[in-house]
C-alpha atoms as a PDB file:
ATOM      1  CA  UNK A   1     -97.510 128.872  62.045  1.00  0.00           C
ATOM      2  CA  UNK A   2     -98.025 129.976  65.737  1.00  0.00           C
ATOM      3  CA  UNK A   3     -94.564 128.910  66.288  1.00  0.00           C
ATOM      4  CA  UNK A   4     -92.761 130.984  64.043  1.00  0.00           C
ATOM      5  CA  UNK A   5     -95.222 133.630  63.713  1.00  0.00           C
ATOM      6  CA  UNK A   6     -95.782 132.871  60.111  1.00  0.00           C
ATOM      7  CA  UNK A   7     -99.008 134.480  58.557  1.00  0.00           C
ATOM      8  CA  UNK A   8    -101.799 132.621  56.482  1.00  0.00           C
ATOM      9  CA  UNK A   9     -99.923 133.591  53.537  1.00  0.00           C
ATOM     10  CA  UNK A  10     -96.846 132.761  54.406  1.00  0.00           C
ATOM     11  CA  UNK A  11     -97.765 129.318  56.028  1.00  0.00           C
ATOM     12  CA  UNK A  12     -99.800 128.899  52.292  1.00  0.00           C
ATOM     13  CA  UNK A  13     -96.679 129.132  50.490  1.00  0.00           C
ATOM     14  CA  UNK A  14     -94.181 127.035  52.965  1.00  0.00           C
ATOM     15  CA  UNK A  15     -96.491 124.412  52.507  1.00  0.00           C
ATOM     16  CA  UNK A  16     -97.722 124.681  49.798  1.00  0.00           C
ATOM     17  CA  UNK A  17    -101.388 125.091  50.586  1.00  0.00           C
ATOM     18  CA  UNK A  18    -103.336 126.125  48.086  1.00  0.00           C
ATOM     19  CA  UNK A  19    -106.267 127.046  49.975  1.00  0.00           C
ATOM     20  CA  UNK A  20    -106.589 130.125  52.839  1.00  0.00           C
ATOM     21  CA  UNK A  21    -109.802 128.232  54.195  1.00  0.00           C
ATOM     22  CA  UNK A  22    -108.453 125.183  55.112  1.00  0.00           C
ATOM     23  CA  UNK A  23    -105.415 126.940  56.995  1.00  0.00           C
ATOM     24  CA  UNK A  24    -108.503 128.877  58.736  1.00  0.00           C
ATOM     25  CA  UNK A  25    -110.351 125.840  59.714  1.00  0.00           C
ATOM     26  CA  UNK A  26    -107.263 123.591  61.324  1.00  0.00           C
ATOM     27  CA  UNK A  27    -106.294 126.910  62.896  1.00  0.00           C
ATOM     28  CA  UNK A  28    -109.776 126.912  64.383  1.00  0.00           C
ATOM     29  CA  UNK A  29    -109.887 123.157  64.775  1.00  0.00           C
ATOM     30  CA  UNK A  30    -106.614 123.418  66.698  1.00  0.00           C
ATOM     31  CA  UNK A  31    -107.340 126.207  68.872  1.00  0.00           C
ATOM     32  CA  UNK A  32    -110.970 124.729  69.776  1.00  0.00           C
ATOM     33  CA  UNK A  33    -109.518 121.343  70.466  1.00  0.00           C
ATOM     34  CA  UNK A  34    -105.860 121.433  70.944  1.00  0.00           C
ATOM     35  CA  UNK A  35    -103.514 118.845  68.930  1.00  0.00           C
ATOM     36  CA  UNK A  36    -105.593 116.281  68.994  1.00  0.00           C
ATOM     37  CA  UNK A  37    -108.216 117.576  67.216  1.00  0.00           C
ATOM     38  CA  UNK A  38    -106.627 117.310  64.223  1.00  0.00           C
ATOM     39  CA  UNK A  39    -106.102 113.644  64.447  1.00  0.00           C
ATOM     40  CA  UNK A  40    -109.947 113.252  63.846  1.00  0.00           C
ATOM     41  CA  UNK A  41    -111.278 112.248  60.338  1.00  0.00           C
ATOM     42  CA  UNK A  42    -113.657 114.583  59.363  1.00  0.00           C
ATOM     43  CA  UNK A  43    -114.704 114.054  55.583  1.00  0.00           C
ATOM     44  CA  UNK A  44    -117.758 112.726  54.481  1.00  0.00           C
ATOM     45  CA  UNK A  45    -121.143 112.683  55.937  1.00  0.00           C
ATOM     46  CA  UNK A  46    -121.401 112.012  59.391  1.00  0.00           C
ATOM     47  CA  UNK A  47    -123.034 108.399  60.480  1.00  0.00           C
ATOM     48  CA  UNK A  48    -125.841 108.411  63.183  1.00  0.00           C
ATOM     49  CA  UNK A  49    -125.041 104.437  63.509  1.00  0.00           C
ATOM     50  CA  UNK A  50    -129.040 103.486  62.646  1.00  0.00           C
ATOM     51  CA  UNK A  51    -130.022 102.736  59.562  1.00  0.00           C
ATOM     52  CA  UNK A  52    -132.907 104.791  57.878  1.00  0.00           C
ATOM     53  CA  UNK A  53    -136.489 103.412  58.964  1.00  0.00           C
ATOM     54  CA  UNK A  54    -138.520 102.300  56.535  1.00  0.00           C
ATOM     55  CA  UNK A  55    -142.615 102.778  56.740  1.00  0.00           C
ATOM     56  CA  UNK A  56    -144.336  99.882  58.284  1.00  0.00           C
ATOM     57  CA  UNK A  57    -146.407  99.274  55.384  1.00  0.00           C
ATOM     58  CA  UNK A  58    -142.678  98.475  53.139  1.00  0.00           C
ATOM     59  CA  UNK A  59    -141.525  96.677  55.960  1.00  0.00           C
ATOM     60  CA  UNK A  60    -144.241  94.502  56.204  1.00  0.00           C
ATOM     61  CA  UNK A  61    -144.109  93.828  52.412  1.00  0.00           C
ATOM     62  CA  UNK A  62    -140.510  92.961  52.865  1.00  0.00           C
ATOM     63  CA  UNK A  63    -140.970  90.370  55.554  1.00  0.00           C
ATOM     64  CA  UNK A  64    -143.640  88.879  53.367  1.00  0.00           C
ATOM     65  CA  UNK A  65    -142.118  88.801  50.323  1.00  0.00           C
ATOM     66  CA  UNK A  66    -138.981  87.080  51.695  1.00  0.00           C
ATOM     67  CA  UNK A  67    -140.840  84.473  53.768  1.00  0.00           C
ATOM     68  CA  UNK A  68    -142.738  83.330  50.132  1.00  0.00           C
END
């Protein structure tokens, strides 16, 4: 697009994007970040890498219940 000088609308139809805001957002993406930002999966809901804490009072439960 920056290449050629194409507009939003004109890189929607070369490609065949349906979608102005997703053009936007790896414009964005790309300036922010440079190339390899768009390498980067991005869907879904982000994971923190802990699992959720459960109250003591369950966890203690748990433990009992799976030492009986």
């Amino acid at each position: 697009m920056r290449e050629e000088g194409l507009s939003l609308s004109e890189t929607m139809r070369r490609f065949n994007i349906n979608c102005l805001g997703i053009i936007k957002r790896w414009e964005r993406i790309y300036l922010e970040e440079g190339p390899e930002g768009l390498a980067v999966e991005r869907r879904g809901r982000k994971n923190t890498g802990q699992p959720a804490k459960l109250p003591k009072e369950i966890e203690e439960d748990l433990i009992a219940e799976n030492q009986r």
